[in-house]
C-alpha atoms as a PDB file:
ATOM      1  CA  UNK A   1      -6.606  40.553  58.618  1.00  0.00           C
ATOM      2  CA  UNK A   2      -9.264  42.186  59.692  1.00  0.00           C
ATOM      3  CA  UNK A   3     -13.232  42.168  58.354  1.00  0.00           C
ATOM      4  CA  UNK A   4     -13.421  44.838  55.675  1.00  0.00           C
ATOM      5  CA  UNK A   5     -16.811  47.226  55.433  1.00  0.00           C
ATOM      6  CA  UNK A   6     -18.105  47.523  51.892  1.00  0.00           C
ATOM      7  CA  UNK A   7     -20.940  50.096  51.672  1.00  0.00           C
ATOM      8  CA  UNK A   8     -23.959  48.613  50.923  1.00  0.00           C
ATOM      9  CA  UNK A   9     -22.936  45.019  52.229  1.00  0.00           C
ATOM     10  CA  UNK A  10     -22.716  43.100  55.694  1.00  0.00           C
ATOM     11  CA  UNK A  11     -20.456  40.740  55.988  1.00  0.00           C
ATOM     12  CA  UNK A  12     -22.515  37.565  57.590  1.00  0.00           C
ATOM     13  CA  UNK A  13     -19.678  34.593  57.555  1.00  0.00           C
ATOM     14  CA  UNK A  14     -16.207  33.579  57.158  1.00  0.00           C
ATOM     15  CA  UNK A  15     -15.822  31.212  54.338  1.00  0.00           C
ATOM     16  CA  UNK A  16     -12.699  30.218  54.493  1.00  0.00           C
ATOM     17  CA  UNK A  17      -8.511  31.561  54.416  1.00  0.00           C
ATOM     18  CA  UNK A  18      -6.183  30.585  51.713  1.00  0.00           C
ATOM     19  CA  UNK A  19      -2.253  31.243  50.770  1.00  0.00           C
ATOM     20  CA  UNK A  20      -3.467  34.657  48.830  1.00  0.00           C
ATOM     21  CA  UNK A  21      -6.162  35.508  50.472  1.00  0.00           C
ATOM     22  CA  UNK A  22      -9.921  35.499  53.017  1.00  0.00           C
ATOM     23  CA  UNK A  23     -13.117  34.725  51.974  1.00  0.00           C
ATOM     24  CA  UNK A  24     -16.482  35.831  53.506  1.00  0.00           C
ATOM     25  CA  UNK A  25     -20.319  35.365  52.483  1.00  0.00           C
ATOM     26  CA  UNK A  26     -21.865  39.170  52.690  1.00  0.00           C
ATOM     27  CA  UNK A  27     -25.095  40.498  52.296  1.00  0.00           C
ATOM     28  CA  UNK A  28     -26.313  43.168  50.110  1.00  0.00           C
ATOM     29  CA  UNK A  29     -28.537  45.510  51.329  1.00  0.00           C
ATOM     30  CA  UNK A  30     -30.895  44.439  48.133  1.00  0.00           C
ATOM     31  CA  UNK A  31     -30.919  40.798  50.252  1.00  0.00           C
ATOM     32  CA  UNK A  32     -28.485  39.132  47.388  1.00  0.00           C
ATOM     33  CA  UNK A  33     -25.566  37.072  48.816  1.00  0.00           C
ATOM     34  CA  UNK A  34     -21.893  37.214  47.263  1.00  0.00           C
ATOM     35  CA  UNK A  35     -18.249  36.402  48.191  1.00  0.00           C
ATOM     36  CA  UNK A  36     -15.442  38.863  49.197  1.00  0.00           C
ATOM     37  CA  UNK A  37     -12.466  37.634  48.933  1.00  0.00           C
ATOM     38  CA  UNK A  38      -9.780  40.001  51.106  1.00  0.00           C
ATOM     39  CA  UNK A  39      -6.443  39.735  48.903  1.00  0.00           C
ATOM     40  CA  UNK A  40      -3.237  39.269  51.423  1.00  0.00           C
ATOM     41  CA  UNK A  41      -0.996  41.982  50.236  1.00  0.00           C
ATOM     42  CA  UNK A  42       2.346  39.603  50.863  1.00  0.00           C
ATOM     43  CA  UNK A  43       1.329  36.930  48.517  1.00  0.00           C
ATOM     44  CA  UNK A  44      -0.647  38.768  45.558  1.00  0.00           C
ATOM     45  CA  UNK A  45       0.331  41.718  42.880  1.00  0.00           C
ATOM     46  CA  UNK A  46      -3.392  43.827  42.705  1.00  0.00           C
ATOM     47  CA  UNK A  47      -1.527  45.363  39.707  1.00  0.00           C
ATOM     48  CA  UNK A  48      -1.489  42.587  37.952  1.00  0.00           C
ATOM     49  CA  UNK A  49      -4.746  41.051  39.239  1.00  0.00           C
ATOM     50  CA  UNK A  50      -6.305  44.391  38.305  1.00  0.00           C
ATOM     51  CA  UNK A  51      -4.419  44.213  34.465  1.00  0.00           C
ATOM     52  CA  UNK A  52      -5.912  41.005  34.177  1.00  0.00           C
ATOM     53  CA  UNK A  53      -9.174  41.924  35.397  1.00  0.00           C
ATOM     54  CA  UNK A  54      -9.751  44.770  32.845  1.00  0.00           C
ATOM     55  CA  UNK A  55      -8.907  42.517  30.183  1.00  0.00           C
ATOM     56  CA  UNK A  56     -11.048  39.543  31.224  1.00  0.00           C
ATOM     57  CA  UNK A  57     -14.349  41.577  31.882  1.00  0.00           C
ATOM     58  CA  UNK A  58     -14.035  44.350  29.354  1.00  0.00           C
ATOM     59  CA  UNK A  59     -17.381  43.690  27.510  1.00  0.00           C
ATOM     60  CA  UNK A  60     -19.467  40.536  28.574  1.00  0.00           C
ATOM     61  CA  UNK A  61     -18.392  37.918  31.543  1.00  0.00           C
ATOM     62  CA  UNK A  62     -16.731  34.899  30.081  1.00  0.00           C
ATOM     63  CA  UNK A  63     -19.175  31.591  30.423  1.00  0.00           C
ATOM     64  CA  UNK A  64     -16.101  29.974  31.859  1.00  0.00           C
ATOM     65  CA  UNK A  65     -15.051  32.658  34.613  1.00  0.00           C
ATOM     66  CA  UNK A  66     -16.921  33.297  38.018  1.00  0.00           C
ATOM     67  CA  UNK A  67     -18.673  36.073  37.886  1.00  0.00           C
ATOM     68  CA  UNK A  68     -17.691  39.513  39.147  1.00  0.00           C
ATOM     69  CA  UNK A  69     -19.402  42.008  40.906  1.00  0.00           C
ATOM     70  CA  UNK A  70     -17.366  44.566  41.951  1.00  0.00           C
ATOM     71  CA  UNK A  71     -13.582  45.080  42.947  1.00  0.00           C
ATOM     72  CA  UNK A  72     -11.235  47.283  45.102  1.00  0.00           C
ATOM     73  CA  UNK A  73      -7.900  46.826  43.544  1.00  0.00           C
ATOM     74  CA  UNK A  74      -6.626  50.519  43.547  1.00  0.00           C
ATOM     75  CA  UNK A  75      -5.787  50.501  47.211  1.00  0.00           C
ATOM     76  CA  UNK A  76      -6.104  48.647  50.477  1.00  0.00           C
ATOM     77  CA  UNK A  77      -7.950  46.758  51.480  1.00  0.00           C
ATOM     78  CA  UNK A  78      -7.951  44.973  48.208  1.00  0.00           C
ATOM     79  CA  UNK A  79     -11.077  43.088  47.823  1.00  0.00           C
ATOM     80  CA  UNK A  80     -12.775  41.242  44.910  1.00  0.00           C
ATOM     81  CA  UNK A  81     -16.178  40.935  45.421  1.00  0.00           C
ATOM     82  CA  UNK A  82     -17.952  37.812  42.897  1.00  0.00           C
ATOM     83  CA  UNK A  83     -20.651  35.461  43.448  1.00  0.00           C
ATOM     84  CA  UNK A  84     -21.312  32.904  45.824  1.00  0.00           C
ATOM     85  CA  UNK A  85     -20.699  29.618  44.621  1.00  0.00           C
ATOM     86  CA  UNK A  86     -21.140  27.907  47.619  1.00  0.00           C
ATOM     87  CA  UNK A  87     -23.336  25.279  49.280  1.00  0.00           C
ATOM     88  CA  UNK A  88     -25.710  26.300  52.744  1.00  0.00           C
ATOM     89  CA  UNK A  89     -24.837  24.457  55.330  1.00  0.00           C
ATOM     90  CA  UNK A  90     -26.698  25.289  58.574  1.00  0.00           C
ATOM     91  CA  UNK A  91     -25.465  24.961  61.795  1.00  0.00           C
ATOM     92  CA  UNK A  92     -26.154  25.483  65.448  1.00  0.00           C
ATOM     93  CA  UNK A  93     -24.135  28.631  65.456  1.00  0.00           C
ATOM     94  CA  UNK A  94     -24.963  30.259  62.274  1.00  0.00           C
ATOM     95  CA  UNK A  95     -24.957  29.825  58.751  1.00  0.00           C
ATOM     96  CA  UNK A  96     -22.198  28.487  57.001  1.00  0.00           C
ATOM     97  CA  UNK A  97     -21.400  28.006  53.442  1.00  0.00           C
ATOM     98  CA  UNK A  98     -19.225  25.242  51.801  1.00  0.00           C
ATOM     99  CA  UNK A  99     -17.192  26.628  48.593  1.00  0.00           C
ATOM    100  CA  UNK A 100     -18.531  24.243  45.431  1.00  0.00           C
ATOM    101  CA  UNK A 101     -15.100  23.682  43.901  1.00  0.00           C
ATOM    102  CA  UNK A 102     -13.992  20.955  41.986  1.00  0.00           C
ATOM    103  CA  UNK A 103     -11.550  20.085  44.876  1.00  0.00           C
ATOM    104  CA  UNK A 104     -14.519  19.682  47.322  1.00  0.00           C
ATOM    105  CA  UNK A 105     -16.123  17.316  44.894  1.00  0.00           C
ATOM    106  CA  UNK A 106     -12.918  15.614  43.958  1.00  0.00           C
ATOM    107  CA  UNK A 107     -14.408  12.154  44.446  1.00  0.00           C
ATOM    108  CA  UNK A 108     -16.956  12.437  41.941  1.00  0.00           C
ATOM    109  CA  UNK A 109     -14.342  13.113  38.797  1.00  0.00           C
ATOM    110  CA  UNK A 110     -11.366  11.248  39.830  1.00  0.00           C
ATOM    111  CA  UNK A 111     -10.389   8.589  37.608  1.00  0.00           C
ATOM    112  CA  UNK A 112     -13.985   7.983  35.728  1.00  0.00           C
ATOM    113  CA  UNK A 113     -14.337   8.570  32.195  1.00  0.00           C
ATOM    114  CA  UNK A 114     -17.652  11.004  32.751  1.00  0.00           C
ATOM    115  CA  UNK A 115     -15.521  13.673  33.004  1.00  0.00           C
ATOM    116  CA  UNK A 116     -14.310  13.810  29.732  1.00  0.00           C
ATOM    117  CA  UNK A 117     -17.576  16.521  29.267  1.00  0.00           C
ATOM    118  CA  UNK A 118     -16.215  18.642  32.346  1.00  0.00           C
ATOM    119  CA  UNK A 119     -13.074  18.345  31.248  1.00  0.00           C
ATOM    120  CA  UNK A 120     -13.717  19.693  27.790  1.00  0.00           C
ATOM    121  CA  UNK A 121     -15.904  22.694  29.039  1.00  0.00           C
ATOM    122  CA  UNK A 122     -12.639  23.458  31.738  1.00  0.00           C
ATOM    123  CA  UNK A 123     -10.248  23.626  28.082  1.00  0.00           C
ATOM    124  CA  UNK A 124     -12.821  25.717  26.278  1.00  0.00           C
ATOM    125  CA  UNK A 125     -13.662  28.249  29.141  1.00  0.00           C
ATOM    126  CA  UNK A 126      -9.439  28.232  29.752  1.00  0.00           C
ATOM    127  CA  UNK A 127      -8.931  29.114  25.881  1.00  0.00           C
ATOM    128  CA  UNK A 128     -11.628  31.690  26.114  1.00  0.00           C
ATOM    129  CA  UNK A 129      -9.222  33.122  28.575  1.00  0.00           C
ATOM    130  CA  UNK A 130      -6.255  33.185  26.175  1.00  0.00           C
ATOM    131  CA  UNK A 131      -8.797  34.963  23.492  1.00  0.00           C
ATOM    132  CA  UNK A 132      -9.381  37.837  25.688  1.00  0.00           C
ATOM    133  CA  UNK A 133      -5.201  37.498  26.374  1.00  0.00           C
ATOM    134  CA  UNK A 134      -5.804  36.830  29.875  1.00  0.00           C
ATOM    135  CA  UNK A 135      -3.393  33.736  31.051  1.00  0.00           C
ATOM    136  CA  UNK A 136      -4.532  32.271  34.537  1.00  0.00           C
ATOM    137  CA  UNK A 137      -1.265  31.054  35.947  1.00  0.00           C
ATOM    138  CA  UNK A 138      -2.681  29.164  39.027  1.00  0.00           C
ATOM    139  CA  UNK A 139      -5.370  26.466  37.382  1.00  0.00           C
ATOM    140  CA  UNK A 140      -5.938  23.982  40.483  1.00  0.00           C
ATOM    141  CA  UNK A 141      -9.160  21.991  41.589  1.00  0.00           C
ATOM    142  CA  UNK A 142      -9.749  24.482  44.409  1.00  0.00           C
ATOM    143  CA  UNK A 143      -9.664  27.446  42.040  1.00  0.00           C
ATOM    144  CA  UNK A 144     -12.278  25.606  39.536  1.00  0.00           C
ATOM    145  CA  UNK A 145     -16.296  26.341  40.529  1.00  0.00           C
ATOM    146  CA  UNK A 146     -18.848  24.155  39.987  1.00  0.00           C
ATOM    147  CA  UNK A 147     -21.921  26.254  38.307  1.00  0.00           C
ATOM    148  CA  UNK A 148     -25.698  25.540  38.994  1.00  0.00           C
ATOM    149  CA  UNK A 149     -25.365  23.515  35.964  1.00  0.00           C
ATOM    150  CA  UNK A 150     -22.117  21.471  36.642  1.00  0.00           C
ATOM    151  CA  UNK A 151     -19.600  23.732  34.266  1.00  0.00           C
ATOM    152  CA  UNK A 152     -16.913  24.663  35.419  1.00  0.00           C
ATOM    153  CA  UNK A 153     -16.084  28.169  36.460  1.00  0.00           C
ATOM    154  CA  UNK A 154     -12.223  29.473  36.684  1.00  0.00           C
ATOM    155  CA  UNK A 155     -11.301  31.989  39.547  1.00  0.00           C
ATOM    156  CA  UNK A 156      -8.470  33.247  41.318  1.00  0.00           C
ATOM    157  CA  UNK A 157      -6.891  34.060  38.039  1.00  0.00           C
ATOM    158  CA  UNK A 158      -3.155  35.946  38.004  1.00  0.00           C
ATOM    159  CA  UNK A 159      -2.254  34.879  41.870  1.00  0.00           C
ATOM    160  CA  UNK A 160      -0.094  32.748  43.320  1.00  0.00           C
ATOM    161  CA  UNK A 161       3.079  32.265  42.204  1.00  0.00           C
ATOM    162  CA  UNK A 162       3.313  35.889  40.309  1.00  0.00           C
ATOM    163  CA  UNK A 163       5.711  38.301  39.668  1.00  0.00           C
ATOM    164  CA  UNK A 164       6.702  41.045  42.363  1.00  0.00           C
ATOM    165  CA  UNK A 165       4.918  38.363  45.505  1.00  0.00           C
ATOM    166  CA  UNK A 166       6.848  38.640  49.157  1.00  0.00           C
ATOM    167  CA  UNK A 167       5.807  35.642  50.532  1.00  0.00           C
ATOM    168  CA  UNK A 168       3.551  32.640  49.196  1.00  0.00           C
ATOM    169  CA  UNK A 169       3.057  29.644  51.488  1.00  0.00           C
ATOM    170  CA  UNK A 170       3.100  26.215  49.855  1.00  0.00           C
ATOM    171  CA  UNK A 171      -0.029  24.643  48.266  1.00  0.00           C
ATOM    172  CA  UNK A 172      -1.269  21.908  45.811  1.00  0.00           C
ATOM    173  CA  UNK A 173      -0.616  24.462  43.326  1.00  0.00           C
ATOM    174  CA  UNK A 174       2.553  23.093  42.827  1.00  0.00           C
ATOM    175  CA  UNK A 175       1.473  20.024  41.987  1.00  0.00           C
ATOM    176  CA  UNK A 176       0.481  21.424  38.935  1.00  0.00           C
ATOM    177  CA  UNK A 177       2.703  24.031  37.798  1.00  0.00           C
ATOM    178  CA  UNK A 178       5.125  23.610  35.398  1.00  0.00           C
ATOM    179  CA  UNK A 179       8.867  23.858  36.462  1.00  0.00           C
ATOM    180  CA  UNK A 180       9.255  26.912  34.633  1.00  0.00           C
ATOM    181  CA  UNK A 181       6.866  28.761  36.457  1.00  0.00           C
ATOM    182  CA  UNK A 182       8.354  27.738  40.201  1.00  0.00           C
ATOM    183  CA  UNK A 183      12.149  28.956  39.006  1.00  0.00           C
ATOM    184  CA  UNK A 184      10.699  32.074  37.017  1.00  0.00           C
ATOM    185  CA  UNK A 185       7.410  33.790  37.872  1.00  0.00           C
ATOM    186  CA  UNK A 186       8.509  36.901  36.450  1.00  0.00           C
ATOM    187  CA  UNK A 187       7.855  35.383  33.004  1.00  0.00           C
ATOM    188  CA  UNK A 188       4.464  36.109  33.243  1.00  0.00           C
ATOM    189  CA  UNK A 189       4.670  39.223  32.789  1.00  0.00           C
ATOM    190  CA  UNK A 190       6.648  38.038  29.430  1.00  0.00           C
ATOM    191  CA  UNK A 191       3.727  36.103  28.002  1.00  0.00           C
ATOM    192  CA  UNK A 192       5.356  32.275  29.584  1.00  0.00           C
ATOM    193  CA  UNK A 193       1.517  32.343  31.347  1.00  0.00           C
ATOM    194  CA  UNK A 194      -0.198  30.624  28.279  1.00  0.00           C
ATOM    195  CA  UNK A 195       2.080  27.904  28.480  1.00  0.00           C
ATOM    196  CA  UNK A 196       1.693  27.502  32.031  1.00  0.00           C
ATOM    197  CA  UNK A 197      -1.576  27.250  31.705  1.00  0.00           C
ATOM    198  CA  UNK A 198      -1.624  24.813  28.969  1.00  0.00           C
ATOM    199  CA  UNK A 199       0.772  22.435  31.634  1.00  0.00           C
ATOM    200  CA  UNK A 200      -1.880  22.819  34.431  1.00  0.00           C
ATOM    201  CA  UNK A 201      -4.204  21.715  32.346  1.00  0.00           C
ATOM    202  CA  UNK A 202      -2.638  18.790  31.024  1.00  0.00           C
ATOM    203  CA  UNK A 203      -1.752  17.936  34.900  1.00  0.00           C
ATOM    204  CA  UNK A 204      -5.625  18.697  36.023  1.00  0.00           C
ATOM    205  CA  UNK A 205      -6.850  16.071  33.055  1.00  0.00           C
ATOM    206  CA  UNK A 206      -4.697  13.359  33.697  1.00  0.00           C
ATOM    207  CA  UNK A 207      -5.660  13.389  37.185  1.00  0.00           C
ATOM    208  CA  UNK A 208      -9.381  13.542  36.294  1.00  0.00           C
ATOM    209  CA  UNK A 209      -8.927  10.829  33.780  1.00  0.00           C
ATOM    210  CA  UNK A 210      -6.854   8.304  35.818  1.00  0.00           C
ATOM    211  CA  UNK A 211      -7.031   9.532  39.148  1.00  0.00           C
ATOM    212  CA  UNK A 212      -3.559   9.432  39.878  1.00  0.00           C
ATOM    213  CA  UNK A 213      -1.004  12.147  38.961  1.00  0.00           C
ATOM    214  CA  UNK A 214       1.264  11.800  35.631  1.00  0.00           C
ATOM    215  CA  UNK A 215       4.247  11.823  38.287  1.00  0.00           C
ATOM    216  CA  UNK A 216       5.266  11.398  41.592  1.00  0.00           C
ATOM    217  CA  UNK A 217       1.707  10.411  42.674  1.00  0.00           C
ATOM    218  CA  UNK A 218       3.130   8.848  45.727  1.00  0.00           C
END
């Protein structure tokens, strides 16, 4: 893929690539930092992303969601453009910028009771989701954000395994979604997205709580 120009912003920094998409730090031209995340076309829908979208940020931005900024999901180059949730790391040939997910911070939840309070904020910002009839369909650690104030902040919503995808390389995603969702994505479209959802999070908790999965840890 290549670096996509947004009026208004420079883009200062690759952040880092994923199965449905690339993510760069860029500038605006006010000084303020944010992410763009380039969507691949083979592994997302934009349709639905941008379905989901509407309904997600039609009045206020949920307290559980990253925020949004802007988005480009009409046409290529599909980009979604949110803030930065990411920690400065400096190095000897530029900037760089660590993403503050809960799967780069895994160690600090895994298997200790304390996170009972995160994981109670993830379930509340998740059914604030279902409210505005938004279902996520790909909760994971690396698509949970840390905020300034240790909640947790749910992104990449609607990709993944979705309906009408070409390709989708494997990921930990799997590891939490239900078997329902890996022999019928098309579902989602059918409303099957809550319950996925609802499985993910079970999965996520478990983990959190124990540190070990519910199955097949090994």
């Amino acid at each position: 893929m290549s670096v996509p120009k947004i009026p208004g912003y420079r883009i200062e920094t690759l952040i880092g690539k994923g199965a449905c998409g690339t993510v760069y730090a860029a500038r605006h031209e006010s000084g303020a930092l944010i992410a763009v995340k380039l969507l691949n076309e083979e592994s997302c829908n934009p349709g639905i992303i941008a379905n989901q979208v509407s309904r997600l940020y039609r009045s206020e931005c949920p307290i559980g969601a990253l925020p949004l900024v802007a988005h480009s999901l009409g046409k290529a180059p599909y980009l979604m453009l949110g803030a930065l949730e990411a920690d400065h790391v400096a190095q000897e040939i530029g900037d760089a910028y660590q993403p503050r997910t809960l799967q780069m911070r895994l160690d600090k939840y895994l298997g200790r009771q304390s996170s009972w309070g995160f994981v109670l904020k993830l379930g509340a910002a998740l059914a604030d989701f279902h409210r505005r009839r938004v279902a996520h369909g790909n909760v994971k650690p690396g698509n949970i954000f840390i905020g300034s104030e240790g909640q947790p902040l749910l992104a990449d919503f609607a990709q993944g395994l979705m309906p009408g995808i070409r390709a989708l390389p494997y990921t930990d995603a799997l590891l939490y979604a239900p078997p329902e969702q890996l022999t019928d994505p098309d579902a989602y479209l059918e409303g099957a997205g809550y319950g996925w959802d609802v499985h993910a999070f079970g999965v996520l908790t478990f983990r959190l709580l124990n540190g070990v999965f519910p199955r097949c840890n090994e």
